[in-house]
C-alpha atoms as a PDB file:
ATOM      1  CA  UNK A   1      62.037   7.213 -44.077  1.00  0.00           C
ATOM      2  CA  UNK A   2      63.248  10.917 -43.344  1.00  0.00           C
ATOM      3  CA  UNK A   3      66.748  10.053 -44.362  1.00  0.00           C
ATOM      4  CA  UNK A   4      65.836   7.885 -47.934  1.00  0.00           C
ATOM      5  CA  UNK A   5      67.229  10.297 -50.789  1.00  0.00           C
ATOM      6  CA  UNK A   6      65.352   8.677 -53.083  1.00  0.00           C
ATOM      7  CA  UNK A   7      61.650   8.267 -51.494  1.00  0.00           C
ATOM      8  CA  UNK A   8      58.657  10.004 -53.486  1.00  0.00           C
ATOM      9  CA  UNK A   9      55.765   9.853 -50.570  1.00  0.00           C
ATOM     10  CA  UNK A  10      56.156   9.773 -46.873  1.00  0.00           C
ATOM     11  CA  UNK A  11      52.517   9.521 -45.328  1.00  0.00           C
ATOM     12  CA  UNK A  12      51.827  10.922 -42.181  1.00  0.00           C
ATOM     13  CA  UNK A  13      48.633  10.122 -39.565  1.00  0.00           C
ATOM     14  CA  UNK A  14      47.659  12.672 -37.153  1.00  0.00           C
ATOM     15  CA  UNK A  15      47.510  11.581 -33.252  1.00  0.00           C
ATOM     16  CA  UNK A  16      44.892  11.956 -30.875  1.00  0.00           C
ATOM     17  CA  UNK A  17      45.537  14.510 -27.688  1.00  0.00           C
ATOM     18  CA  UNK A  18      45.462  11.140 -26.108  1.00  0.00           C
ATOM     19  CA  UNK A  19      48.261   9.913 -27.913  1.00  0.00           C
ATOM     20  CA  UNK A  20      50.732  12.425 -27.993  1.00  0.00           C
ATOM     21  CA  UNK A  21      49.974  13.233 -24.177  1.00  0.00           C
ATOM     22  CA  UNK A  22      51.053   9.620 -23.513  1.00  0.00           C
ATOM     23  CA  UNK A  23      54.263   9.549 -26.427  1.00  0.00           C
ATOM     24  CA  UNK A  24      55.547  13.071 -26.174  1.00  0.00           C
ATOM     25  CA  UNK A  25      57.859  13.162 -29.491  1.00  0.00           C
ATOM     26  CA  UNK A  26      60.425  15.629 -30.632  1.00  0.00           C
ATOM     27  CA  UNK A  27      59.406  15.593 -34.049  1.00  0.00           C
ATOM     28  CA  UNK A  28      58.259  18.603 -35.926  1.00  0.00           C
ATOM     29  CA  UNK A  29      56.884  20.025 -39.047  1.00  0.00           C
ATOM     30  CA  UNK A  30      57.949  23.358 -40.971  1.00  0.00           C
ATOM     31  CA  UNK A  31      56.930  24.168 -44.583  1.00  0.00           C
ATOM     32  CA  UNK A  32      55.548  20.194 -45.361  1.00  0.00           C
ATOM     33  CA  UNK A  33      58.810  19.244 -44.572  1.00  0.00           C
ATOM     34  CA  UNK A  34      59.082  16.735 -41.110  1.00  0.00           C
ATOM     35  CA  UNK A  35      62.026  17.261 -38.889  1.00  0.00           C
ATOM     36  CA  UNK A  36      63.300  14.578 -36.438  1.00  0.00           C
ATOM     37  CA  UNK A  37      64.110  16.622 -33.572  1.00  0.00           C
ATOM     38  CA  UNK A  38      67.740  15.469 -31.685  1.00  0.00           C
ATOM     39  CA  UNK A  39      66.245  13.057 -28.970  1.00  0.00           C
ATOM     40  CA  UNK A  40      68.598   9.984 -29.880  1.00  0.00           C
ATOM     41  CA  UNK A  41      66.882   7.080 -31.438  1.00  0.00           C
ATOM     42  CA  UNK A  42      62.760   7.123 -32.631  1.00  0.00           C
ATOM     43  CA  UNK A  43      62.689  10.634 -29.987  1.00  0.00           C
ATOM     44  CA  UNK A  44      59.756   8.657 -28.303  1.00  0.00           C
ATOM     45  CA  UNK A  45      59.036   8.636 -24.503  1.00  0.00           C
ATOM     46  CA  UNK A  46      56.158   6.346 -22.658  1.00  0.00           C
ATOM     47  CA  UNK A  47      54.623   7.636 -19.697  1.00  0.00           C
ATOM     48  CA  UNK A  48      52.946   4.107 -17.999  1.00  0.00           C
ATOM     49  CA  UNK A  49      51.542   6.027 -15.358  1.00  0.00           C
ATOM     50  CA  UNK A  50      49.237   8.695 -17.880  1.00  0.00           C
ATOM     51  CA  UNK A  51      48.657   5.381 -19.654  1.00  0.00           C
ATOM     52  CA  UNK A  52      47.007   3.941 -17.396  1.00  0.00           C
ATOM     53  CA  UNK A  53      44.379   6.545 -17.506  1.00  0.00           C
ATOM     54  CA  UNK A  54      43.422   5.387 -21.154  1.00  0.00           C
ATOM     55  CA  UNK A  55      42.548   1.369 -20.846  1.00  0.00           C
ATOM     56  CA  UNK A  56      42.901  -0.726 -23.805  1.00  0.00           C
ATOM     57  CA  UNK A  57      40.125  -0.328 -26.119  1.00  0.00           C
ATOM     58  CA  UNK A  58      39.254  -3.145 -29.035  1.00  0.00           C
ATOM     59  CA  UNK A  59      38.805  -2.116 -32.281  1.00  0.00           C
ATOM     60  CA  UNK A  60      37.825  -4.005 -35.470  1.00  0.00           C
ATOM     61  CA  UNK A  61      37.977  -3.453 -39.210  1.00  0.00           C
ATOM     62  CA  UNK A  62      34.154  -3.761 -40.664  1.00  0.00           C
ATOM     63  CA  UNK A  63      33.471  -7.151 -42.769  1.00  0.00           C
ATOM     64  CA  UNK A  64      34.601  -6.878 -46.357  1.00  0.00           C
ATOM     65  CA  UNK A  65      32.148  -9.867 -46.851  1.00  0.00           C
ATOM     66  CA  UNK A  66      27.947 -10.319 -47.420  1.00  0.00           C
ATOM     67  CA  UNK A  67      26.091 -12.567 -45.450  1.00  0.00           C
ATOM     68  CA  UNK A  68      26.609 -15.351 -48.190  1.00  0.00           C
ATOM     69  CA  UNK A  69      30.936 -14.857 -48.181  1.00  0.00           C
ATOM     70  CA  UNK A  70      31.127 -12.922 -51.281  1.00  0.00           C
ATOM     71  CA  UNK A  71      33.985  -9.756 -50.533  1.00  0.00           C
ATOM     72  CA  UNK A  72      33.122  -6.999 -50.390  1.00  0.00           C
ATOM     73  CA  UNK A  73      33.935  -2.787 -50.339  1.00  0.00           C
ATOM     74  CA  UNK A  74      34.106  -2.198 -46.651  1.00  0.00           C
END
């Protein structure tokens, strides 16, 4: 979305050390403003090998439902 004119909100999630050890990006920030960097396309790179130092982990969402079905707030 960093090149939308017209866009109110662009959200941003912070990465883990983790992460960004494994997707170095080229990305930065200066004065709430995000700046792609000049890597050509998403300025992503994937190391497989430090990968394969962080397995796969599952993760799930809680319930939104009671015992009897009814939703629920998570």
């Amino acid at each position: 979305d960093l090149w939308v004119p017209n866009f109110g909100v662009q959200e941003y999630m912070g990465y883990s050390e983790q992460m960004l050890e494994v997707f170095p990006h080229n990305w930065t920030f200066d004065n709430g403003y995000m700046h792609p960097g000049d890597k050509p396309g998403l300025g992503i790179e994937f190391d497989e090998k430090l990968a394969a130092k962080y397995p796969y982990e599952p993760a799930y969402l809680p319930v939104a439902r009671l015992e009897d079905g009814t939703l629920w707030n998570w």
